[in-house]
N, C-alpha and C. Protein backbone atom coordinates (compact mmCIF):
# COMPACT_ATOMS: atom_id res chain seq x y z
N UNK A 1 88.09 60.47 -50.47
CA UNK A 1 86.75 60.93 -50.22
C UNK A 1 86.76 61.74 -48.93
N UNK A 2 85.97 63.10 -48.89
CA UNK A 2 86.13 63.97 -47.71
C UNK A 2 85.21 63.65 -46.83
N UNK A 3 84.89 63.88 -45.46
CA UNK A 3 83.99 63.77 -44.47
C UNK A 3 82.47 64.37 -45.27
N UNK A 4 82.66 65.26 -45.75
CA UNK A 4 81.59 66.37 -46.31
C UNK A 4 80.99 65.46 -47.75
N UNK A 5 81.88 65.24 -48.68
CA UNK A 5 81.37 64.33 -49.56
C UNK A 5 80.48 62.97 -49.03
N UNK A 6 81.14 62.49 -48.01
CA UNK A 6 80.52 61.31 -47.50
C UNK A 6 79.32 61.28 -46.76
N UNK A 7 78.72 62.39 -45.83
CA UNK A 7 78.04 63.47 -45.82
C UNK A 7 76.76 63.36 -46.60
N UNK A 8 77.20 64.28 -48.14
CA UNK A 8 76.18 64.07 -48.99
C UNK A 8 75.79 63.30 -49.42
N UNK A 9 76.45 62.47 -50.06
CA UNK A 9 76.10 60.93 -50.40
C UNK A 9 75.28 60.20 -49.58
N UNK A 10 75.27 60.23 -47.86
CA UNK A 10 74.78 59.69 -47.40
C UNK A 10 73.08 60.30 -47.01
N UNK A 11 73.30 61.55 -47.81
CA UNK A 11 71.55 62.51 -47.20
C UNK A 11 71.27 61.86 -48.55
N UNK A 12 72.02 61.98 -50.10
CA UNK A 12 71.27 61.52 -51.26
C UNK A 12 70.58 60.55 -50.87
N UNK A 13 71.67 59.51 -50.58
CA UNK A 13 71.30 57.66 -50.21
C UNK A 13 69.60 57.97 -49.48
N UNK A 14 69.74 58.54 -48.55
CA UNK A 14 68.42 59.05 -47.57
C UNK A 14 66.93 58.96 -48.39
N UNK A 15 67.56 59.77 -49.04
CA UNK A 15 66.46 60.42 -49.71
C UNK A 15 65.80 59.95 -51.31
N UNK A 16 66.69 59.22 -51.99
CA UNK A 16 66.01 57.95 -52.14
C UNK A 16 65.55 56.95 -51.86
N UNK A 17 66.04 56.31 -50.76
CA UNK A 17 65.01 55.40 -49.93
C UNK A 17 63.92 55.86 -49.27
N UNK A 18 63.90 57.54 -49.07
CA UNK A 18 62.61 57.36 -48.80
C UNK A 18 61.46 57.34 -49.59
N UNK A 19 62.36 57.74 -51.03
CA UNK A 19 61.32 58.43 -52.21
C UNK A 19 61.11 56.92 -52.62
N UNK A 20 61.76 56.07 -52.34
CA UNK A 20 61.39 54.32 -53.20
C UNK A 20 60.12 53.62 -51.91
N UNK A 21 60.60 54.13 -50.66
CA UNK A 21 59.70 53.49 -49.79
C UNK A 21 58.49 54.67 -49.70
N UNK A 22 58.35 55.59 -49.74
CA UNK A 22 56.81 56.14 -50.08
C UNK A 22 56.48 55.74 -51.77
N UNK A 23 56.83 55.55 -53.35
CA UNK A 23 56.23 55.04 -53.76
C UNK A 23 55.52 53.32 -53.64
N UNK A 24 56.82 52.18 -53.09
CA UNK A 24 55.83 51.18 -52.01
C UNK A 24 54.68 51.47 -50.94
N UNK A 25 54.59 52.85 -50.83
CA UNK A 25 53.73 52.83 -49.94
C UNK A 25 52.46 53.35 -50.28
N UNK A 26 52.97 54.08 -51.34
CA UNK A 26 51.95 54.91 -51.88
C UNK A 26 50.66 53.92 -52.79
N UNK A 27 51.66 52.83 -53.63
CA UNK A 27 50.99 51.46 -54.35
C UNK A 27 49.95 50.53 -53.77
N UNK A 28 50.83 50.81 -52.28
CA UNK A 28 50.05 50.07 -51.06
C UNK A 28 48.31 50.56 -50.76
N UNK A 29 48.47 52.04 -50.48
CA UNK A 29 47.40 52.35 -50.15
C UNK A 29 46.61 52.75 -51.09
N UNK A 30 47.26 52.69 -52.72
CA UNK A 30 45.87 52.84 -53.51
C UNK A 30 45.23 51.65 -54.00
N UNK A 31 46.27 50.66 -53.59
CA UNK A 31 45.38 48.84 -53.97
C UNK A 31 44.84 48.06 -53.10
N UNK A 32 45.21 48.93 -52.00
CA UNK A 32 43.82 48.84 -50.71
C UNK A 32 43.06 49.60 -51.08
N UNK A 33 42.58 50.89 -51.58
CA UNK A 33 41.57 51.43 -51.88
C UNK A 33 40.79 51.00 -53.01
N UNK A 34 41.45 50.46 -54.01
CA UNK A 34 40.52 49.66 -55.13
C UNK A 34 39.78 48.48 -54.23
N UNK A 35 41.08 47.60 -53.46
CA UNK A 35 40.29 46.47 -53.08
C UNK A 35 39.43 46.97 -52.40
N UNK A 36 39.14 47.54 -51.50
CA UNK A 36 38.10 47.97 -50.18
C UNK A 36 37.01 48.65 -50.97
N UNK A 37 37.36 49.18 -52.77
CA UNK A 37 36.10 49.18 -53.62
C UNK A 37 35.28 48.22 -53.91
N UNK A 38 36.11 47.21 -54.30
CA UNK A 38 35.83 45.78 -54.86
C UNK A 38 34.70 45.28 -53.68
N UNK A 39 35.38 45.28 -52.49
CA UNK A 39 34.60 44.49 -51.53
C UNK A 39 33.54 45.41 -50.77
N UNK A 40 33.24 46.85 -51.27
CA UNK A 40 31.89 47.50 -51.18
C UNK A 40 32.21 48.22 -49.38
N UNK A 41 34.14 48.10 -49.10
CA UNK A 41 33.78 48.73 -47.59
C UNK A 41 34.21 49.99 -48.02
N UNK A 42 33.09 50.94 -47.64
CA UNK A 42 32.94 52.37 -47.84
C UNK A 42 33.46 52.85 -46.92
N UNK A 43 33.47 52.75 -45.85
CA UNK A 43 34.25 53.34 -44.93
C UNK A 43 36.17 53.28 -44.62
N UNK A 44 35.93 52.24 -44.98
CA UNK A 44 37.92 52.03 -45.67
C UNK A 44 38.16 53.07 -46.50
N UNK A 45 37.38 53.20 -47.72
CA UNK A 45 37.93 53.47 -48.81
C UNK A 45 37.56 55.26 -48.64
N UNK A 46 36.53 55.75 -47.30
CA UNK A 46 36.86 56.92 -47.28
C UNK A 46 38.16 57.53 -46.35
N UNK A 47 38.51 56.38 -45.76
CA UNK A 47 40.07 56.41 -44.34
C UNK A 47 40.64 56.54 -45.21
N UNK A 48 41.25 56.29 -46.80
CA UNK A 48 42.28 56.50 -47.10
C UNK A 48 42.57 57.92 -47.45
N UNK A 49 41.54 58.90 -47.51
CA UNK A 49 41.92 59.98 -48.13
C UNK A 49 42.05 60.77 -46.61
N UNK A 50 43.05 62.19 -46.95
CA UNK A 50 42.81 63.42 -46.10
C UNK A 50 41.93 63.96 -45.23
N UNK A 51 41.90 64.50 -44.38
CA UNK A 51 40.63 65.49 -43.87
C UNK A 51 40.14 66.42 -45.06
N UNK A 52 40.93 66.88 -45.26
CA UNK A 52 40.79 67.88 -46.36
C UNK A 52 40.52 67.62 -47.99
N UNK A 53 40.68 66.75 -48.12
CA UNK A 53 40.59 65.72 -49.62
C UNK A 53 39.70 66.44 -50.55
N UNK A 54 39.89 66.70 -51.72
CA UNK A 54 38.82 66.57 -52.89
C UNK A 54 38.95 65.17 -53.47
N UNK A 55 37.46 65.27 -54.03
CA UNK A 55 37.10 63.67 -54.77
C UNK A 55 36.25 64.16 -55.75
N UNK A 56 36.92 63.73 -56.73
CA UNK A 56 36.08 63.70 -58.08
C UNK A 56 36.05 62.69 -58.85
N UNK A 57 34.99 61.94 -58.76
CA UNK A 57 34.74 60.95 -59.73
C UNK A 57 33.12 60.68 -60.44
N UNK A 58 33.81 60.36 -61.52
CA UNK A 58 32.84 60.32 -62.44
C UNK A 58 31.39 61.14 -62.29
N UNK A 59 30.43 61.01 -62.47
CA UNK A 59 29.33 61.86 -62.05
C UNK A 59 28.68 62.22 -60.79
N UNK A 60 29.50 61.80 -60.00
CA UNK A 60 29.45 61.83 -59.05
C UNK A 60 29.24 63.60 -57.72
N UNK A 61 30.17 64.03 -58.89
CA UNK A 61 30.41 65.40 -58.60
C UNK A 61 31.82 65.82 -57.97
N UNK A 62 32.47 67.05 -57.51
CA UNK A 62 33.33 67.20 -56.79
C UNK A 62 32.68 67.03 -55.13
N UNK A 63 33.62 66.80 -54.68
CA UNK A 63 33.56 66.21 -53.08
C UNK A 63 34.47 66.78 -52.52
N UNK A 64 34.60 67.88 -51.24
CA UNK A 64 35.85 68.25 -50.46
C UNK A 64 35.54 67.83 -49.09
N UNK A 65 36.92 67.10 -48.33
CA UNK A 65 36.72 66.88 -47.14
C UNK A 65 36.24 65.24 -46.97
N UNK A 66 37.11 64.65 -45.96
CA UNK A 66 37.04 62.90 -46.05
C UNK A 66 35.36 62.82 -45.30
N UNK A 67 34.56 63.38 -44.38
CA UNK A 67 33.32 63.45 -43.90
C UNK A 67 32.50 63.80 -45.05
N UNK A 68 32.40 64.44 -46.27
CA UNK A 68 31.63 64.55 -47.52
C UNK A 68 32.11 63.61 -48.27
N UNK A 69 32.99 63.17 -48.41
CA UNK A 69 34.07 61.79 -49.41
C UNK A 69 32.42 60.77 -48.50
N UNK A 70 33.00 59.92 -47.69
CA UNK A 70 32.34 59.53 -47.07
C UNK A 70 30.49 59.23 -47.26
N UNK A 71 30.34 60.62 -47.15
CA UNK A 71 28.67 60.60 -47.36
C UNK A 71 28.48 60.42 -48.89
N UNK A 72 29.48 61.20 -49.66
CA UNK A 72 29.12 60.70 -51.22
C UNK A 72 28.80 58.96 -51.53
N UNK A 73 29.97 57.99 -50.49
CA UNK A 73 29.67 56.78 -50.38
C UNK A 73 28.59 56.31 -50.00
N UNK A 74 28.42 56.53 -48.54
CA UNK A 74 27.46 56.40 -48.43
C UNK A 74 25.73 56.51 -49.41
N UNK A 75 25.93 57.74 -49.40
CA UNK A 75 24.65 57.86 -49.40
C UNK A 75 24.25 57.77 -50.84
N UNK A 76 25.21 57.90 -52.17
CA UNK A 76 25.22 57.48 -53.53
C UNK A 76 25.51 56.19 -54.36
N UNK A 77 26.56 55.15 -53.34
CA UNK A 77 27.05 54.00 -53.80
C UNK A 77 26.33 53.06 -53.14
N UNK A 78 26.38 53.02 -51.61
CA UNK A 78 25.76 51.85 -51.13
C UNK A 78 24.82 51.27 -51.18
N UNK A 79 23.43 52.25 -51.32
CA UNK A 79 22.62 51.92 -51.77
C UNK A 79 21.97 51.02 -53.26
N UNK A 80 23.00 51.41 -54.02
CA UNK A 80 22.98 50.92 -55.35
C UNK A 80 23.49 50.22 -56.29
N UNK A 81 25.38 49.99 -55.05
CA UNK A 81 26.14 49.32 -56.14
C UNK A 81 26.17 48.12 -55.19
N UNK A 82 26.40 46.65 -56.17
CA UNK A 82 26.04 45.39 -55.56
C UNK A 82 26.40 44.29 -56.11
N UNK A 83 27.06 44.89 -57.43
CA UNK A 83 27.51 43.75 -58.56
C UNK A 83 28.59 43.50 -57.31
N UNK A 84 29.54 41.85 -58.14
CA UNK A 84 30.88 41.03 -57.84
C UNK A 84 31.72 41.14 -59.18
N UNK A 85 31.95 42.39 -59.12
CA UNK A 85 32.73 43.21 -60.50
C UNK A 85 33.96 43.05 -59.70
N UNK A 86 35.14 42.70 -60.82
CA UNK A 86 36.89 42.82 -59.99
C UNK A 86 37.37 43.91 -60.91
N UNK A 87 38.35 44.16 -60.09
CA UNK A 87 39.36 45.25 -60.73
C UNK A 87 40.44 45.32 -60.57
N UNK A 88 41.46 45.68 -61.49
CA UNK A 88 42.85 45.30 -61.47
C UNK A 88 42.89 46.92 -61.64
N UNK A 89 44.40 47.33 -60.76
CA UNK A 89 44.73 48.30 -61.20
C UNK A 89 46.45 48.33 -61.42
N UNK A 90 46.44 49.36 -62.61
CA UNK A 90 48.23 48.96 -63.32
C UNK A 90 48.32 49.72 -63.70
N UNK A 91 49.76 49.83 -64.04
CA UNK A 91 50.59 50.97 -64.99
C UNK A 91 50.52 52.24 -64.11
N UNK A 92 51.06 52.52 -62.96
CA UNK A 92 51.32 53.45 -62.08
C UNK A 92 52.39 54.21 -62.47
N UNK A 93 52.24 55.57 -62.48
CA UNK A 93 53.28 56.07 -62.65
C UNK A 93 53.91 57.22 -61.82
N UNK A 94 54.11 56.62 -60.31
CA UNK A 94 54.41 58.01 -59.23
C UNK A 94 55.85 58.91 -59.22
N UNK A 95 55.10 60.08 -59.05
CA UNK A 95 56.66 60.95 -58.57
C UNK A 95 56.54 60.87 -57.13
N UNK A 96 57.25 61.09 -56.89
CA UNK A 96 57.39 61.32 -55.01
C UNK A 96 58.67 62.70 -55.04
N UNK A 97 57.78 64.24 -54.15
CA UNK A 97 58.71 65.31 -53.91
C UNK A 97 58.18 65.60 -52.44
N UNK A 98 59.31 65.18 -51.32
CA UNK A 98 59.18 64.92 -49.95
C UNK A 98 57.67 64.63 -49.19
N UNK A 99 57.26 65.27 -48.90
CA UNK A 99 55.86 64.92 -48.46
C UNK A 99 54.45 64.71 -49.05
N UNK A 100 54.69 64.91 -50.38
CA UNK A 100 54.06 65.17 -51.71
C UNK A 100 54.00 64.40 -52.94
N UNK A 101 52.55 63.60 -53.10
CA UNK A 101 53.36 62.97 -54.82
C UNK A 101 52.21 62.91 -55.42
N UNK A 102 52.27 62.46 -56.88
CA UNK A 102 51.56 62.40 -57.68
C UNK A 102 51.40 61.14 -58.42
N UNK A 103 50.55 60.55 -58.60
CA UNK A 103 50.54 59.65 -59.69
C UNK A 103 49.01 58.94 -60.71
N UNK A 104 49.28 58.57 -61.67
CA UNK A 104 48.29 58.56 -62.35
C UNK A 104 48.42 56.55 -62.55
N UNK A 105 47.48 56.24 -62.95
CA UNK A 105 47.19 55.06 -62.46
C UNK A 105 45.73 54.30 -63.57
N UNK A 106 46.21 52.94 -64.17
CA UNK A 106 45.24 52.40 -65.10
C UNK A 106 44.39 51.39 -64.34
N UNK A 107 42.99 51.82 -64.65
CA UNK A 107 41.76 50.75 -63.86
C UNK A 107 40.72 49.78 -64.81
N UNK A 108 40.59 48.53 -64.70
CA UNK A 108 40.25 47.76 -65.07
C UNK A 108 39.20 47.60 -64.40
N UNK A 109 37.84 47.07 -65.06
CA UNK A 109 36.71 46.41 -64.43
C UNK A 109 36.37 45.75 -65.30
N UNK A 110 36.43 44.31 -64.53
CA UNK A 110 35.77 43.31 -65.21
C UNK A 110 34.38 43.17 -64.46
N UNK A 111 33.37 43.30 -65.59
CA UNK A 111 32.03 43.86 -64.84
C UNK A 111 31.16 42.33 -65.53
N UNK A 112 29.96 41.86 -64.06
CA UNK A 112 29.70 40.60 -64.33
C UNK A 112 28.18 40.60 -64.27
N UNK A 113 28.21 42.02 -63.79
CA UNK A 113 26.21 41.72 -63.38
C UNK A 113 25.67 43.03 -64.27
N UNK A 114 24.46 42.85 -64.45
CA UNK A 114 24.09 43.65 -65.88
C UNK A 114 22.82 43.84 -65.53
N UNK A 115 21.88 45.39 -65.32
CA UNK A 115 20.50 45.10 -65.17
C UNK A 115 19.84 45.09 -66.79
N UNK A 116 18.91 44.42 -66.48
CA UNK A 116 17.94 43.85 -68.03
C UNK A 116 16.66 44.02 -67.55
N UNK A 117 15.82 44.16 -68.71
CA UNK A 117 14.34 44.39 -68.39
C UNK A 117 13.89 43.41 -67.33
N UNK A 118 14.62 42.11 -67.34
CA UNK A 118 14.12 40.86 -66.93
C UNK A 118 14.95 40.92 -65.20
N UNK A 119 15.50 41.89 -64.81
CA UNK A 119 16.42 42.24 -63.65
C UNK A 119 18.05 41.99 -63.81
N UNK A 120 18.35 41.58 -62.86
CA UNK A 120 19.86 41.55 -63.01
C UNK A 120 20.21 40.15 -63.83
N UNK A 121 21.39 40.03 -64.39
CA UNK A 121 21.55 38.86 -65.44
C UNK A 121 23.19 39.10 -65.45
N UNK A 122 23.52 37.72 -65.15
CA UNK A 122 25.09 37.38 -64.85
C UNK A 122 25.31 37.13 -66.41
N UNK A 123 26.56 38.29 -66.95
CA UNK A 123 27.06 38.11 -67.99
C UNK A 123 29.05 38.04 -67.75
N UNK A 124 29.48 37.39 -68.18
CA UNK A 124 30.80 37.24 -68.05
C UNK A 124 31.44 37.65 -69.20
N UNK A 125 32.50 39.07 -69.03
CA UNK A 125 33.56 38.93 -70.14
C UNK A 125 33.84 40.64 -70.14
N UNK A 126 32.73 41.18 -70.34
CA UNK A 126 32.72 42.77 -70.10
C UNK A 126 33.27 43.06 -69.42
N UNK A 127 33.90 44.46 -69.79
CA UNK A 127 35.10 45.42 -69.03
C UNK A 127 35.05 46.88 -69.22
N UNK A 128 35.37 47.75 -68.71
CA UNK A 128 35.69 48.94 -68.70
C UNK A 128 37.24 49.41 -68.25
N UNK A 129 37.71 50.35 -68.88
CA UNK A 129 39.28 51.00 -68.36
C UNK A 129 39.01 52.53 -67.97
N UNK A 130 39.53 52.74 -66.62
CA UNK A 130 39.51 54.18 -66.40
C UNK A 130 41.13 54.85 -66.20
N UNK A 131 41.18 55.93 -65.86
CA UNK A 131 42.43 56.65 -65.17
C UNK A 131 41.66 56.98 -63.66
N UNK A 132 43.55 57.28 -63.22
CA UNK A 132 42.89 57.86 -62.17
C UNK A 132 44.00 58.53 -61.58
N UNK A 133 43.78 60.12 -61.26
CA UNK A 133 44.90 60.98 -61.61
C UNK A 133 45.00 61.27 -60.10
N UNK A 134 46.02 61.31 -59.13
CA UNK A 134 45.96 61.17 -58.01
C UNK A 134 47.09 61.90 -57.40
N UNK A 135 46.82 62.81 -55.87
CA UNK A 135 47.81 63.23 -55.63
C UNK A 135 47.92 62.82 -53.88
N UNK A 136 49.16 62.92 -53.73
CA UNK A 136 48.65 62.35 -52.13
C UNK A 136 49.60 63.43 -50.88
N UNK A 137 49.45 62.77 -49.94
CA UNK A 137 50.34 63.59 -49.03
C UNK A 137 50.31 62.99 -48.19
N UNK A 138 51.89 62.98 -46.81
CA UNK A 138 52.36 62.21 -45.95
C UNK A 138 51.85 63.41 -44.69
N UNK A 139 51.11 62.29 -43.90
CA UNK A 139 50.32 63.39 -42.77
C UNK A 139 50.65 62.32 -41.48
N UNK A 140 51.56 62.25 -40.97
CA UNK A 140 51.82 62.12 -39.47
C UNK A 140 52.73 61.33 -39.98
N UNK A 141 53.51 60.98 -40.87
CA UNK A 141 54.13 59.93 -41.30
C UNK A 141 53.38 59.14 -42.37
N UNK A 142 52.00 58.56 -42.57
CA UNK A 142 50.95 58.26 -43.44
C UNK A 142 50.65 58.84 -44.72
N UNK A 143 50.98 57.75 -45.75
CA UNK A 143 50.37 58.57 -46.84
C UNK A 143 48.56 58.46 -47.14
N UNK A 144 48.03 59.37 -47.45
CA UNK A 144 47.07 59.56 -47.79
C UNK A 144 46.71 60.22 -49.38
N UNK A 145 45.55 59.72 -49.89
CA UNK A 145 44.93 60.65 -50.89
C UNK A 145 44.31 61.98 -50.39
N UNK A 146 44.95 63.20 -51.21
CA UNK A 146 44.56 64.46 -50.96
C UNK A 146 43.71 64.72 -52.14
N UNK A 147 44.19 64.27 -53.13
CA UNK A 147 42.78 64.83 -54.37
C UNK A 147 42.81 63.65 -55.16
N UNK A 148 41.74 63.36 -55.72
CA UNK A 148 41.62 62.43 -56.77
C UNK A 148 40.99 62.60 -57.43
N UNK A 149 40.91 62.30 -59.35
CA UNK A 149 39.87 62.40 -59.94
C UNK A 149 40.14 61.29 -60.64
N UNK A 150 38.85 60.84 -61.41
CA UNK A 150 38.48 59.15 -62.34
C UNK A 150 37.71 59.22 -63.39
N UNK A 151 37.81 58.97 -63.96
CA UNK A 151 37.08 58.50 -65.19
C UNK A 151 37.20 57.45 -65.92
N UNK A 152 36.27 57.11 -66.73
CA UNK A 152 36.17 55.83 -67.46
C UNK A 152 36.29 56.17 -68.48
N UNK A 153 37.08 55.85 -69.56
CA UNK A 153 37.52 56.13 -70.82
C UNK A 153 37.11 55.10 -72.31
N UNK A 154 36.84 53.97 -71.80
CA UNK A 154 37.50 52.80 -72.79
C UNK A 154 36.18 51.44 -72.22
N UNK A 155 35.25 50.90 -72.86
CA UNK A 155 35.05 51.23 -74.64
C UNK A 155 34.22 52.30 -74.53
N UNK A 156 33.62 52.87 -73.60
CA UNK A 156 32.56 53.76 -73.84
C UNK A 156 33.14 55.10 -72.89
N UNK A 157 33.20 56.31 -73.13
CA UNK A 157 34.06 57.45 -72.18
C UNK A 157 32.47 57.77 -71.75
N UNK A 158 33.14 58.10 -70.26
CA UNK A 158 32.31 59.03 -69.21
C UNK A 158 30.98 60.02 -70.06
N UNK A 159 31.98 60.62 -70.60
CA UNK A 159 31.12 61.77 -71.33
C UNK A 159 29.75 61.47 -72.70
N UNK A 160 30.44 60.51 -73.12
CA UNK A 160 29.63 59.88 -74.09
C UNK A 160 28.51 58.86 -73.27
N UNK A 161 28.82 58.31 -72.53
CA UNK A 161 27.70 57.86 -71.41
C UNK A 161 26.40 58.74 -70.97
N UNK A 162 27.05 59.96 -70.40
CA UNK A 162 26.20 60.69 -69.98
C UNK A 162 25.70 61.46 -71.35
N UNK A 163 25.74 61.90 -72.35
CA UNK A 163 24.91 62.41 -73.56
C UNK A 163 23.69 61.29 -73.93
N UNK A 164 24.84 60.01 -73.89
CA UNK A 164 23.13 59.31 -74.27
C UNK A 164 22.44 58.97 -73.72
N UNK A 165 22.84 58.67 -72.02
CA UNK A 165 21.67 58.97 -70.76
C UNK A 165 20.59 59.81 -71.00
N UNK A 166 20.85 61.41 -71.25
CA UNK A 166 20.15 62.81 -71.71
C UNK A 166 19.59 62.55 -72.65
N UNK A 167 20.09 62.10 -73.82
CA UNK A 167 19.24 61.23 -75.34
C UNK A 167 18.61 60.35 -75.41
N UNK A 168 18.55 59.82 -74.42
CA UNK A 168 17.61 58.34 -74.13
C UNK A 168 17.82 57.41 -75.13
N UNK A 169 19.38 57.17 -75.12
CA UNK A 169 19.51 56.05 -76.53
C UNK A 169 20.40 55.74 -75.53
N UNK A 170 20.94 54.13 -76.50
CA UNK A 170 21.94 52.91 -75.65
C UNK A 170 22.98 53.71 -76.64
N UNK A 171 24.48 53.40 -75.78
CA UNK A 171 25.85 53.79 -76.43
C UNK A 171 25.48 52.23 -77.27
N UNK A 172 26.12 52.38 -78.07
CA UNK A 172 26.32 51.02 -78.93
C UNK A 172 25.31 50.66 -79.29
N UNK A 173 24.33 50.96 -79.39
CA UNK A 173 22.88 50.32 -79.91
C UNK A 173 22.94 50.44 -81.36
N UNK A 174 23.53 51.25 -82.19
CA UNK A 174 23.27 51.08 -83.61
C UNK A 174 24.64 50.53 -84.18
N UNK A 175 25.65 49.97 -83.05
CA UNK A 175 26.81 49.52 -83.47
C UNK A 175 26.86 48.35 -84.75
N UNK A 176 27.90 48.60 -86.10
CA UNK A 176 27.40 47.50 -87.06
C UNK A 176 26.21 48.27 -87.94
N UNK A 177 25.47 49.03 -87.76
CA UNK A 177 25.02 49.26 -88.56
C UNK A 177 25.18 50.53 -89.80
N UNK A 178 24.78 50.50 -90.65
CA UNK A 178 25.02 51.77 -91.77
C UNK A 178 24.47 53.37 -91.79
């Protein structure tokens, strides 16, 4: 084995450990960002992204910049969201190319509080599955989210939600019938 071979081998070696320790890291900071969803801290969950960040989720709209990320929290979620809904998130699938990666990612909500004519009403068992297509970037050493987008797919998709919002009918309301 030559000096030069030993050399390369040792920048390869490099450079998969770093690509194995930014996807650990990368896992890290998006299951702190679910959890810091879960537990309603908005301000965590806007630290994880960029200065520069786009955010797109669900109807929310597009969002550029972690100070608009932020106020979208603020000023659209906090007010309104309040359930003790959990969420698992799985089936990650990151690339990592040096300072740069990508990965797409499966979201679970097990959803427990339900408004009813009669107000809110604890129902147990309901769920929703989203994606969530994600790209990030290493900024001082730190990975961060640089863009993200989400949606809810499964049992009812985003899109089909919002038509029957506009239609003033329930998704599933004529479910079972002919």
């Amino acid at each position: 084995m030559t000096t030069q071979n030993t050399e390369a081998q040792i920048a390869e070696l490099l450079e998969r450990i770093d690509r194995l320790e930014s996807i650990q890291a990368i896992t890290k900071l998006h299951n702190d960002y679910v959890r810091n969803l879960a537990a309603r801290n908005w301000s965590a969950v806007a630290a994880a992204y960029t200065e520069d960040a786009i955010c797109d989720i669900r109807h929310h709209g597009v969002h550029v910049g972690r100070e608009a990320i932020d106020g979208m929290f603020a000023e659209e979620l906090l007010p309104v969201v309040h359930s003790k809904d959990g969420y698992i998130l799985s089936s990650p699938n990151i690339t990592v190319d040096g300072d740069t990666a990508h990965a797409i990612w499966t979201w679970h909500r097990l959803q427990a509080d339900f408004k009813t004519a009669l107000g809110v009403m604890r129902i147990w068992g309901p769920w929703s599955e989203g994606q969530y297509d994600a790209e990030y970037r290493r900024v001082d050493g730190e990975w961060k989210i640089s863009k993200l987008w989400f949606r809810v797919h499964a049992p009812d998709h985003d899109d089909e939600l919002a038509a029957a919002s506009e239609q003033n009918r329930v998704v599933g309301g004529g479910y079972g019938r002919s």
